[in-house]
N, C-alpha and C. Protein backbone atom coordinates (compact mmCIF):
# COMPACT_ATOMS: atom_id res chain seq x y z
N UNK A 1 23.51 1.02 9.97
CA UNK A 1 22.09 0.94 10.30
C UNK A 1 21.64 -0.50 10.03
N UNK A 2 21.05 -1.22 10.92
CA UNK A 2 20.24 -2.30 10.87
C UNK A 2 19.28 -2.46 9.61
N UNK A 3 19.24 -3.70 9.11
CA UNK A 3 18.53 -3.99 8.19
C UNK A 3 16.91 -3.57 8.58
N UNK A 4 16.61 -3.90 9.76
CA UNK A 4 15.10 -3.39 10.27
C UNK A 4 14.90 -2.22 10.11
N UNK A 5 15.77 -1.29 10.99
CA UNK A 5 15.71 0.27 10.43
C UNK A 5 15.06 0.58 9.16
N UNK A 6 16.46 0.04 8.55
CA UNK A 6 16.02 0.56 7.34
C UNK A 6 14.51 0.31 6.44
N UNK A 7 14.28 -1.07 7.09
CA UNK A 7 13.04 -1.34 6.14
C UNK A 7 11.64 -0.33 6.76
N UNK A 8 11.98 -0.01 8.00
CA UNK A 8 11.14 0.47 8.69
C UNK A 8 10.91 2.08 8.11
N UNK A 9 12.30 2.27 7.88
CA UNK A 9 12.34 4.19 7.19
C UNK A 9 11.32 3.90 5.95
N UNK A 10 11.90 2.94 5.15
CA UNK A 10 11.00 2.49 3.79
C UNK A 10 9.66 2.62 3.80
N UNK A 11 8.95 1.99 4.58
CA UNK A 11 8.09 1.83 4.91
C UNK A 11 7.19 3.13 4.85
N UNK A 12 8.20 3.70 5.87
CA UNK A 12 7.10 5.23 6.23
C UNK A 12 7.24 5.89 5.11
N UNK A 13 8.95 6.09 4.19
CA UNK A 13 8.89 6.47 3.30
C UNK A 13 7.47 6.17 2.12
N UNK A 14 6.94 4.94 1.86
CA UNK A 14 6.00 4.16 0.95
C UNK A 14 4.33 4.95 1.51
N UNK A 15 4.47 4.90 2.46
CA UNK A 15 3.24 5.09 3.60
C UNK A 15 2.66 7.02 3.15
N UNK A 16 4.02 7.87 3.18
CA UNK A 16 4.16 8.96 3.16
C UNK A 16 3.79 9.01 1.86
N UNK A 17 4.29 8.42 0.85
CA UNK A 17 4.13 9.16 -0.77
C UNK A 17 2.81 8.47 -0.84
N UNK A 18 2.16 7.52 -0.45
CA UNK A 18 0.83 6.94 -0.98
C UNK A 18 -0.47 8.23 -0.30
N UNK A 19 -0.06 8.33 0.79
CA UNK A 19 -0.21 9.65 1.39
C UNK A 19 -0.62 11.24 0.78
N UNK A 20 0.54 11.36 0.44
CA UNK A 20 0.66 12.49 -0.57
C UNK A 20 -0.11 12.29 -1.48
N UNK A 21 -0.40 11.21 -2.35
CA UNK A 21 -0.94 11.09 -3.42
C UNK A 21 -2.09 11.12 -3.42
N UNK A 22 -2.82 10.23 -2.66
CA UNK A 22 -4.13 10.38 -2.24
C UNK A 22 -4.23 11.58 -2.16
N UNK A 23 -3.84 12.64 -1.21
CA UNK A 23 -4.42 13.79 -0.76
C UNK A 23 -4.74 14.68 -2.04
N UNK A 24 -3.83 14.39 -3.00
CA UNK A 24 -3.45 15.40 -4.10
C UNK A 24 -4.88 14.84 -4.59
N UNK A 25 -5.22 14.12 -4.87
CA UNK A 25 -5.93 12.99 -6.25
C UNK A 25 -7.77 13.75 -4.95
N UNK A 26 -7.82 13.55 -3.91
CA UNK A 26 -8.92 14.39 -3.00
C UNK A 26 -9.07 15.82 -3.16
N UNK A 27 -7.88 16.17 -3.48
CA UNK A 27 -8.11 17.75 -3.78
C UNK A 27 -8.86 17.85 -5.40
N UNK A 28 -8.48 17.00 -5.87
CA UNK A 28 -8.38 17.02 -7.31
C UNK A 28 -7.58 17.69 -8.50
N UNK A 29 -6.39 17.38 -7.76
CA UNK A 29 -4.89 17.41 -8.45
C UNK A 29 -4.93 16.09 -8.66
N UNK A 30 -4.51 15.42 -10.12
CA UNK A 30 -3.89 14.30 -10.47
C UNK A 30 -1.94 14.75 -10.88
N UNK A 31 -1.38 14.02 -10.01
CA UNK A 31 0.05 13.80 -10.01
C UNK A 31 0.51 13.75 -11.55
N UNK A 32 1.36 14.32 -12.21
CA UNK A 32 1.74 14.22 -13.44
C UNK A 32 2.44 12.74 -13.11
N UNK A 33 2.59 11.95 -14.54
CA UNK A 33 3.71 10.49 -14.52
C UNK A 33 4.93 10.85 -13.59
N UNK A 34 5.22 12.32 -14.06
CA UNK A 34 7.10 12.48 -13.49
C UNK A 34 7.14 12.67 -12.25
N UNK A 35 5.82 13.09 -11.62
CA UNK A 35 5.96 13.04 -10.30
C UNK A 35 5.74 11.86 -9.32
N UNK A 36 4.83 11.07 -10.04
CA UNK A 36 4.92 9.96 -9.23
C UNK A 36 5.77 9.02 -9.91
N UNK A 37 6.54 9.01 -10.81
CA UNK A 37 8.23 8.46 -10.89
C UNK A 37 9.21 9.49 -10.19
N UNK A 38 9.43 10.13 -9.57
CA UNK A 38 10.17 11.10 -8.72
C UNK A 38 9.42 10.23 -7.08
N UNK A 39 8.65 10.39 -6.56
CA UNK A 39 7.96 10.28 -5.43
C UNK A 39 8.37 8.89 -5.36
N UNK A 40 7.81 8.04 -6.16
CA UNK A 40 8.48 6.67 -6.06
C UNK A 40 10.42 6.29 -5.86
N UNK A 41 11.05 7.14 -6.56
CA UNK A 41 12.25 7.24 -6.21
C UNK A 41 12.67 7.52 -5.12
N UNK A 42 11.74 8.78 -3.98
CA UNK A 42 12.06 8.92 -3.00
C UNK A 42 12.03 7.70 -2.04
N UNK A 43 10.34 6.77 -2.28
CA UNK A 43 9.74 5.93 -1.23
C UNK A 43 11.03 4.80 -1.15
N UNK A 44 11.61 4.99 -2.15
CA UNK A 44 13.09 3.35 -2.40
C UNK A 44 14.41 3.77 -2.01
N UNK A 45 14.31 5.52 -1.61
CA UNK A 45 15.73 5.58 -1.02
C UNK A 45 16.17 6.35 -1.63
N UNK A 46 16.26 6.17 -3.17
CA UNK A 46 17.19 6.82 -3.87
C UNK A 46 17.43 8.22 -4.16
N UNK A 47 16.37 9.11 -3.54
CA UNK A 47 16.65 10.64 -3.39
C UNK A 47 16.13 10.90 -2.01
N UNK A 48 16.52 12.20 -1.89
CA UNK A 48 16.14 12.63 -0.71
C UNK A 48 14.95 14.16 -1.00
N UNK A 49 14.40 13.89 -0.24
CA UNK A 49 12.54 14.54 -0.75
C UNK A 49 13.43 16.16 -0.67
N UNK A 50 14.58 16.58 0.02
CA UNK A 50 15.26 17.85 0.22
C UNK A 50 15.38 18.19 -1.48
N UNK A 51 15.82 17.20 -2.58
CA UNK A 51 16.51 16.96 -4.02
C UNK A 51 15.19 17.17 -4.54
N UNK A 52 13.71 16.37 -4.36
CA UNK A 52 12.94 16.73 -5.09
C UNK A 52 12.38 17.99 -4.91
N UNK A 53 12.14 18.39 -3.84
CA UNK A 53 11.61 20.06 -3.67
C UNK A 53 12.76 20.95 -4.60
N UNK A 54 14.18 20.66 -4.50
CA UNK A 54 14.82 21.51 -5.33
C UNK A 54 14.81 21.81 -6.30
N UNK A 55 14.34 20.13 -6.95
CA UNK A 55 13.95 20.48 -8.55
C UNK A 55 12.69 21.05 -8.78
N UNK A 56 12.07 20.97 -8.04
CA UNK A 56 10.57 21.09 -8.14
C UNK A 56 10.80 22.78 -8.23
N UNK A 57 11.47 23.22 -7.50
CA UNK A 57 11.68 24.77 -7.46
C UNK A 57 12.37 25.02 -8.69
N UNK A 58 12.89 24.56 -8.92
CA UNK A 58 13.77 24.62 -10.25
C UNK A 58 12.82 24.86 -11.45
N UNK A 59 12.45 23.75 -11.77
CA UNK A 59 11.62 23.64 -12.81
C UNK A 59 10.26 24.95 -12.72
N UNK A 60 9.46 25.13 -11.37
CA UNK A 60 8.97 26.16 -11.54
C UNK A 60 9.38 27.61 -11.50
N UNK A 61 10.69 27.78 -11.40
CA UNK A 61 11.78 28.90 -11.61
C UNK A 61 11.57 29.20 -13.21
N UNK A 62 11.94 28.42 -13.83
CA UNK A 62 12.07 28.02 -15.66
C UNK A 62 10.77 28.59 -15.81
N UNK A 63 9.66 27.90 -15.54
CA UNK A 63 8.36 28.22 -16.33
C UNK A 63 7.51 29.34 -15.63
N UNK A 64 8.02 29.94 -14.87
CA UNK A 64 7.63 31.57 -14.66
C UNK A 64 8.43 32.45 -15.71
């Protein structure tokens, strides 16, 4: 993949979680720290948002 690509996925990736966040923070949900250190991990590549929903299920699996 082209260096452009990629910056371009980034991008939307960055675009998408600022996104999310806002919407949450309008509803008046504030994002816990771990989630927007998780969300930020996604916007840089390093997970795939498929990994965070899993944990996310995970973790609310545990605390039911």
């Amino acid at each position: 993949m082209s260096d452009s690509k990629i910056i371009c996925k980034k991008k939307i990736r960055v675009m998408a979680v600022k996104n999310a966040v806002a919407s949450s923070l309008l509803e008046g949900v504030k994002p816990t720290p771990q989630t927007v250190a998780n969300l930020n991990r996604y916007a840089e590549g390093q997970v795939s948002m498929e990994t965070l929903i899993a944990d996310a299920k995970r973790r609310y699996a545990r605390a039911g």
